[in-house]
N, C-alpha and C. Protein backbone atom coordinates (compact mmCIF):
# COMPACT_ATOMS: atom_id res chain seq x y z
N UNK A 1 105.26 115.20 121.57
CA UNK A 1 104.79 116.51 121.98
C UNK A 1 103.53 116.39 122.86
N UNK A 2 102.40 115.29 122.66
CA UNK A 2 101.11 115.16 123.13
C UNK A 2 101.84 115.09 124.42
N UNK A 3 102.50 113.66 124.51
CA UNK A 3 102.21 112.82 125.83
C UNK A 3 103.96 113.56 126.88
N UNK A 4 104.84 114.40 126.45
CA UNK A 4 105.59 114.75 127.03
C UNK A 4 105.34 116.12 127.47
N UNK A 5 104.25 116.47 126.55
CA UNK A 5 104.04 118.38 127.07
C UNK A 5 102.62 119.17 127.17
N UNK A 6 101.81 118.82 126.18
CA UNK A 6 100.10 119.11 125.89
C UNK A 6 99.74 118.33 127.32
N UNK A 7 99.64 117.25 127.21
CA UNK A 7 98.94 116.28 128.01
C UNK A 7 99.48 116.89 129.41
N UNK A 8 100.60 116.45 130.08
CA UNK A 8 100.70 117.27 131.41
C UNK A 8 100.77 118.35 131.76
N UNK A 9 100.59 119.32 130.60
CA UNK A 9 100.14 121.02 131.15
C UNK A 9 98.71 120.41 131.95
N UNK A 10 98.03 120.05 131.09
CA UNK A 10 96.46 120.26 131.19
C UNK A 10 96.28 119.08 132.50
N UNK A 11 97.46 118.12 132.54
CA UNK A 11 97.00 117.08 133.89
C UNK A 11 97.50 117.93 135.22
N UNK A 12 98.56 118.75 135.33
CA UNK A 12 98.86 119.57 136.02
C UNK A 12 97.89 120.54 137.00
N UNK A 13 97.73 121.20 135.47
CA UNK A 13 96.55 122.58 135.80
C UNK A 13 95.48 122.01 136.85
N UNK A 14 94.56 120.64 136.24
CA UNK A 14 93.35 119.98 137.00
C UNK A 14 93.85 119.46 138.03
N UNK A 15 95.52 118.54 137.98
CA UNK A 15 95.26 117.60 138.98
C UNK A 15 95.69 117.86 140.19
N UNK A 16 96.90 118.55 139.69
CA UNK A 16 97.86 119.00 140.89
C UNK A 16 97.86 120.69 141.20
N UNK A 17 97.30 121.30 140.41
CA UNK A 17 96.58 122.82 140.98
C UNK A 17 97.88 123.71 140.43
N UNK A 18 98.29 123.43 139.62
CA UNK A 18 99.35 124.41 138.75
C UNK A 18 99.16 125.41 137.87
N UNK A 19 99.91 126.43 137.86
CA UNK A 19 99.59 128.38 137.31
C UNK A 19 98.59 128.49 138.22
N UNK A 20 97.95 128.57 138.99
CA UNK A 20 96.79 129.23 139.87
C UNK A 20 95.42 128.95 138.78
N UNK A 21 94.92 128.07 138.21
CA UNK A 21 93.80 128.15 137.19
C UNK A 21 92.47 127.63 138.62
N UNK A 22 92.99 126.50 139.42
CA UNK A 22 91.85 126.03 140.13
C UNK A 22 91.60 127.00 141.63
N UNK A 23 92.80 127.74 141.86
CA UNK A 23 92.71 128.37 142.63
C UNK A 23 91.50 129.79 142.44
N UNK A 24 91.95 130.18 141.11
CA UNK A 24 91.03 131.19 140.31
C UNK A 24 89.78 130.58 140.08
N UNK A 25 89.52 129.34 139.83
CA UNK A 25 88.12 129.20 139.53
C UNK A 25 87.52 128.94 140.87
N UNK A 26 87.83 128.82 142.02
CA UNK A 26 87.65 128.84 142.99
C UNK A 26 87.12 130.15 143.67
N UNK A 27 88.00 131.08 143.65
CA UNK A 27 87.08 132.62 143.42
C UNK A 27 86.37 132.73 143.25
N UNK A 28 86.37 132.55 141.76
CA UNK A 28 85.54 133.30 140.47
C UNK A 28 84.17 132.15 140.91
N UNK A 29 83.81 130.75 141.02
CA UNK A 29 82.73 130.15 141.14
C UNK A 29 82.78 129.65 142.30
N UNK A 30 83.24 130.06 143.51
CA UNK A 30 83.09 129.05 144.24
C UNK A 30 83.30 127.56 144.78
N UNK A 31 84.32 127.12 143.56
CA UNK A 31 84.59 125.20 143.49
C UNK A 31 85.46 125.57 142.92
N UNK A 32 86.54 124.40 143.15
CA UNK A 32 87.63 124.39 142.07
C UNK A 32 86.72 123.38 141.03
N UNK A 33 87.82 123.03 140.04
CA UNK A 33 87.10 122.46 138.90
C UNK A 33 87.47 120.36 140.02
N UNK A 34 86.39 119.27 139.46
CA UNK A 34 87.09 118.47 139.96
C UNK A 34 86.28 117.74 138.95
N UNK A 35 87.50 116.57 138.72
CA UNK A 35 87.48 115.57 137.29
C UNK A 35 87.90 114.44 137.87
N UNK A 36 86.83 113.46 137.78
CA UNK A 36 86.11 112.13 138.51
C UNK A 36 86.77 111.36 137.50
N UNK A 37 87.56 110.56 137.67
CA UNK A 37 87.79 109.53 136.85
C UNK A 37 88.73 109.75 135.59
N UNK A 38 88.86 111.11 135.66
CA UNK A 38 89.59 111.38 134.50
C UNK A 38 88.88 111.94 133.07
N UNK A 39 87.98 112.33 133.40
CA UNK A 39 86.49 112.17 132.33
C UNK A 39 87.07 113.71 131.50
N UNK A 40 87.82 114.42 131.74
CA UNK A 40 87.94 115.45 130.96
C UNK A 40 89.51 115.56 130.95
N UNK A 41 90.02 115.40 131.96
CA UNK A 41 91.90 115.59 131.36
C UNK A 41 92.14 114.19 130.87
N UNK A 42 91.95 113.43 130.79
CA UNK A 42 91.94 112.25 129.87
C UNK A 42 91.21 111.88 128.81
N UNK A 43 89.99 111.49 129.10
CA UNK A 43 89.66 111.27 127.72
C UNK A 43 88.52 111.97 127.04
N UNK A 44 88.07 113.61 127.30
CA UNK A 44 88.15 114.10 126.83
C UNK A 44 89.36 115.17 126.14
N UNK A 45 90.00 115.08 126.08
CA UNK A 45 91.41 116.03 126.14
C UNK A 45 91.90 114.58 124.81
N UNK A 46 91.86 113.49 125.46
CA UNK A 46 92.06 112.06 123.90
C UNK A 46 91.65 112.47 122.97
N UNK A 47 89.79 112.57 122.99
CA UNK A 47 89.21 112.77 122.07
C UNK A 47 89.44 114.00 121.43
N UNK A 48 89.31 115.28 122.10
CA UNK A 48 89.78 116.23 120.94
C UNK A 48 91.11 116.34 120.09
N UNK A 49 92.59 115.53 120.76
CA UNK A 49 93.16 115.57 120.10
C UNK A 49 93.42 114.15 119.16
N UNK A 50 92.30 113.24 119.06
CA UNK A 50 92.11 112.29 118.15
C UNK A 50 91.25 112.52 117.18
N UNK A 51 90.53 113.75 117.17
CA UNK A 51 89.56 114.35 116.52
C UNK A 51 89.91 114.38 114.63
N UNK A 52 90.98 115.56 114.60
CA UNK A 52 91.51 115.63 113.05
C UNK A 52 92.06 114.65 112.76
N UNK A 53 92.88 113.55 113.60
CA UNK A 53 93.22 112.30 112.54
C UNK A 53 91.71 111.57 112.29
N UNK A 54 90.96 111.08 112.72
CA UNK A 54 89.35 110.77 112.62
C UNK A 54 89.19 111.14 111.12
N UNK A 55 89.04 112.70 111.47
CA UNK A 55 88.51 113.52 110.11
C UNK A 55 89.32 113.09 108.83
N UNK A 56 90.67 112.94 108.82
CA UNK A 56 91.71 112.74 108.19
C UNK A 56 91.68 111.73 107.73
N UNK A 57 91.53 110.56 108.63
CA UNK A 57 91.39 109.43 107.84
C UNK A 57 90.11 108.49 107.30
N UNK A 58 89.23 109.27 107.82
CA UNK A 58 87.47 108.95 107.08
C UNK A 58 87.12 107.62 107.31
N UNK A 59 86.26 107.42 107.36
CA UNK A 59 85.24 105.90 107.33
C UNK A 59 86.03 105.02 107.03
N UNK A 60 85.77 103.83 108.03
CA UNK A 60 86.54 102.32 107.36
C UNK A 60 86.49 101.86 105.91
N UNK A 61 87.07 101.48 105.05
CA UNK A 61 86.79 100.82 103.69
C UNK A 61 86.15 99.51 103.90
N UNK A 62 85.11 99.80 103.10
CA UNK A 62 83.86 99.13 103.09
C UNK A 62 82.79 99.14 103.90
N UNK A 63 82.61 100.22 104.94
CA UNK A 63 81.37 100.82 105.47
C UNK A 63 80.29 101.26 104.79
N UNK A 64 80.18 101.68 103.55
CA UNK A 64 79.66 102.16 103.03
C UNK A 64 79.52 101.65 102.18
N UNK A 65 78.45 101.42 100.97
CA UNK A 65 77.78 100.70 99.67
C UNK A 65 77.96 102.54 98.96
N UNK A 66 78.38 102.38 97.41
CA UNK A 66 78.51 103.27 96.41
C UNK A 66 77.38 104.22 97.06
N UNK A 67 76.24 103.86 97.03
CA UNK A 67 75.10 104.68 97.41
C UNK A 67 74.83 105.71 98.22
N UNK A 68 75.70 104.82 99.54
CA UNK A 68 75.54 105.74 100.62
C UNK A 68 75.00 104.67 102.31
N UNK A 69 74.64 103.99 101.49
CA UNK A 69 73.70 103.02 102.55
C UNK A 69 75.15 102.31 103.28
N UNK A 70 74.64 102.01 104.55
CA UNK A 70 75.94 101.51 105.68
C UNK A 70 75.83 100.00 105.04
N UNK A 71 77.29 99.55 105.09
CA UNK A 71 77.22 98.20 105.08
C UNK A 71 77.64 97.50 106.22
N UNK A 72 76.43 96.38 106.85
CA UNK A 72 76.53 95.75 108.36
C UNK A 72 77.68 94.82 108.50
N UNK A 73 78.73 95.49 109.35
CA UNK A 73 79.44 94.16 110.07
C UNK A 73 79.19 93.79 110.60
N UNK A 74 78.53 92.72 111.17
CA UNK A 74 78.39 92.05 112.05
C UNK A 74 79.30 91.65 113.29
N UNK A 75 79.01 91.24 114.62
CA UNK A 75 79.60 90.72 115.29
C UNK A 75 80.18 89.39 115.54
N UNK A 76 81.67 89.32 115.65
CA UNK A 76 82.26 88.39 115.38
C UNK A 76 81.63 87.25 116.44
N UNK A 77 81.55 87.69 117.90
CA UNK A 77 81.71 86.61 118.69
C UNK A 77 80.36 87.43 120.08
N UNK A 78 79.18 86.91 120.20
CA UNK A 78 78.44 87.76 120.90
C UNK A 78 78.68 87.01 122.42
N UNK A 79 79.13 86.02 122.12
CA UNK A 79 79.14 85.51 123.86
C UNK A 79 80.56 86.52 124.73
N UNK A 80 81.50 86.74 123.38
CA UNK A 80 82.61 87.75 124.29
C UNK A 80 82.24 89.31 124.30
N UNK A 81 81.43 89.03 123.40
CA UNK A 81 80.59 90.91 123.55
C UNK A 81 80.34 91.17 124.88
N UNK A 82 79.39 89.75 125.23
CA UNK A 82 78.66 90.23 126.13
C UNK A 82 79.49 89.69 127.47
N UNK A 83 80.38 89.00 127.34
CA UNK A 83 81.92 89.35 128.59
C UNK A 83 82.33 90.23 128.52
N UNK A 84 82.58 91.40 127.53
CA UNK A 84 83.72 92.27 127.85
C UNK A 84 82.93 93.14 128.42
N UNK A 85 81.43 93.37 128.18
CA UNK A 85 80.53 94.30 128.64
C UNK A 85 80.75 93.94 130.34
N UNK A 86 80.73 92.93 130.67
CA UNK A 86 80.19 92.39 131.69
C UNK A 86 81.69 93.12 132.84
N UNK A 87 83.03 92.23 131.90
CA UNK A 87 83.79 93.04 132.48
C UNK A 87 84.26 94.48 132.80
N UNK A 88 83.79 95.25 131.62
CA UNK A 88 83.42 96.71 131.61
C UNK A 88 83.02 96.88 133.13
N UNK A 89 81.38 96.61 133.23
CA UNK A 89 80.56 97.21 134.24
C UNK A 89 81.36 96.84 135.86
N UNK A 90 81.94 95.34 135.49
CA UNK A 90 82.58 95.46 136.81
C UNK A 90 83.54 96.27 137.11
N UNK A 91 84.71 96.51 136.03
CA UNK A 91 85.50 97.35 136.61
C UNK A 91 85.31 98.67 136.69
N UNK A 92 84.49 98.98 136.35
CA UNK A 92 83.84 100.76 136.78
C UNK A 92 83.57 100.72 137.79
N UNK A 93 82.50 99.72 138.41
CA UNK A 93 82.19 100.08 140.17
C UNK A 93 83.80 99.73 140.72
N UNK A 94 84.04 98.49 140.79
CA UNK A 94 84.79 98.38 141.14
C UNK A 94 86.10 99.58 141.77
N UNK A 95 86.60 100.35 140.11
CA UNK A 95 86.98 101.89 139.94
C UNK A 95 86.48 102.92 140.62
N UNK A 96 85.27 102.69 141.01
CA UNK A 96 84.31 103.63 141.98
C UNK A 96 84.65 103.59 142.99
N UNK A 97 84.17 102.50 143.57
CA UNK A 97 84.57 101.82 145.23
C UNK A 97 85.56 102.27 145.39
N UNK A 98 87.14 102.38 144.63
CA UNK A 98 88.08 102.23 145.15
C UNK A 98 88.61 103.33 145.53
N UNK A 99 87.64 104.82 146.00
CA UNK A 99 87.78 105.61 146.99
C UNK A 99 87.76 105.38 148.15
N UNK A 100 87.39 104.03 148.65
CA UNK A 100 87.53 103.49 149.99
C UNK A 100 86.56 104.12 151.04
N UNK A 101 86.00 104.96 150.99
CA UNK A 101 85.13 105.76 151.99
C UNK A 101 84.17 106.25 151.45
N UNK A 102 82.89 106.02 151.88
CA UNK A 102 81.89 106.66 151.57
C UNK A 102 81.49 108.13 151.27
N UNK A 103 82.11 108.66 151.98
CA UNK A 103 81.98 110.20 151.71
C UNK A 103 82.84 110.95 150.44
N UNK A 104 83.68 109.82 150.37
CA UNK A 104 84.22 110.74 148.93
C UNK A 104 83.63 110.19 147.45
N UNK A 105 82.46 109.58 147.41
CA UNK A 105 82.23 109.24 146.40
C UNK A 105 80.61 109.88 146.83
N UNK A 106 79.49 109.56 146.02
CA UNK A 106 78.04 109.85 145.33
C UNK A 106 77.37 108.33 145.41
N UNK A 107 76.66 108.12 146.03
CA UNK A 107 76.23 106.90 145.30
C UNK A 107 74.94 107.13 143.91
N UNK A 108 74.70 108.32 143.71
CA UNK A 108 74.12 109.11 142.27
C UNK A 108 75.54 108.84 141.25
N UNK A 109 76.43 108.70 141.58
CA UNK A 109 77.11 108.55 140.21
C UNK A 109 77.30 106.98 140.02
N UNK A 110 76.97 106.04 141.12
CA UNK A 110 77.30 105.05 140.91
C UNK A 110 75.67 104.49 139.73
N UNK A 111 74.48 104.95 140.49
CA UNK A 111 73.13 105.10 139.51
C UNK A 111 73.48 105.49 138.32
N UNK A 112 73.91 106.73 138.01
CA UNK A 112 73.96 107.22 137.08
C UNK A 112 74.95 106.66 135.81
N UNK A 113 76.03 105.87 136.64
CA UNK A 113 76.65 104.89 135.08
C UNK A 113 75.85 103.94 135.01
N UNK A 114 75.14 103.11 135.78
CA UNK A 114 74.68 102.16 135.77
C UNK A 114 73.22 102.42 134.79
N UNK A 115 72.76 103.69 134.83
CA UNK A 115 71.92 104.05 134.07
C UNK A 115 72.03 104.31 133.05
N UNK A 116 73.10 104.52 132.70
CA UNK A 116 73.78 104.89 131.53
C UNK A 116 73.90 103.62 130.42
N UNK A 117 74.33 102.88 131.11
CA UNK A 117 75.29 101.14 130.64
C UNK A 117 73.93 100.80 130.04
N UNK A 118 72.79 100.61 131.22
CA UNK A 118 71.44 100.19 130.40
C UNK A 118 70.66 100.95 129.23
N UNK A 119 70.83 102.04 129.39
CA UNK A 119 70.59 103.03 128.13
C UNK A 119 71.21 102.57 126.42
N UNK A 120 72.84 102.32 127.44
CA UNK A 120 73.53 102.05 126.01
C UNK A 120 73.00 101.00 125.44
N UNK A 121 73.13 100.32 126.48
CA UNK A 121 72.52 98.57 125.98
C UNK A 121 71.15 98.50 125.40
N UNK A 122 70.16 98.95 125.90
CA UNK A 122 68.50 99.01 124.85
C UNK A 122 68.99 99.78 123.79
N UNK A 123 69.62 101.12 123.76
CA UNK A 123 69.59 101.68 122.41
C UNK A 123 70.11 100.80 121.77
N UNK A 124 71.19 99.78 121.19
CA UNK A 124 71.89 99.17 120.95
C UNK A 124 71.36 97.90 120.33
C-alpha cells in the first residue's frame, strides 16, 4: 500500500505537479513548493510513516539498565566509522554537483551540509 500508492500520490503531487497542489501554491505564495534531494517526499514522508512501528516496537533490549540509566554500546570498529562518514560526506557533494550547472544549485547549501556534518561530528 506504502510503496504502490501513499508514496507516489505524494511523489507525484511534489515531483511531477499532479491535482494542481504546486500550481495552487504557486498562487497562493508565489513559489511552487521545491524538494532538494528528496528531503521531504522521501525521507521525511519515511520517517513519518516509520514513526508508529518505532513507537510499537520500543527501545532495543538491553539499552536500558532496570533503573533507567542507558546502557553504552560501544563502537564496533572506529576506523570504518570514520570511512563510512568519510564516504557519506563525499557522496552528498558529489549528489550536489551532480546538477551539472552552477545556477541550479546554492553554493549556501553546499556550506550549509558541510556545516551541519561538523556540528554532528563535535556534538558527537
Amino acid at each position: 500500500m506504502l510503496v504502490g500508492f501513499i508514496y507516489p500520490f505524494f511523489e507525484g503531487i511534489v515531483w511531477n505537479g499532479r491535482f494542481g497542489i504546486q500550481n495552487w501554491l504557486g498562487d497562493v505564495f508565489g513559489a511552487q513548493f521545491h524538494d532538494f534531494a528528496g528531503s521531504v517526499v522521501f525521507y521525511a514522508f519515511g520517517g513519518w510513516v516509520v514513526l508508529p512501528a518505532v513507537l510499537l516496537l520500543g527501545a532495543r533490549h538491553g539499552r536500558y539498565h532496570r533503573d533507567g540509566g542507558i546502557a553504552a554500546h560501544p563502537p564496533s570498529n572506529i576506523p570504518f566509522l570514520a570511512l563510512g562518514a568519510w564516504v557519506l560526506a563525499v557522496g552528498w557533494f558529489g549528489f550536489m554537483m551532480s546538477a551539472q550547472t552552477v545556477d541550479k544549485i546554492s553554493g549556501l547549501v553546499a556550506v550549509n551540509s558541510l556545516m551541519a556534518m561538523v556540528g554532528g561530528t563535535l556534538t558527537a
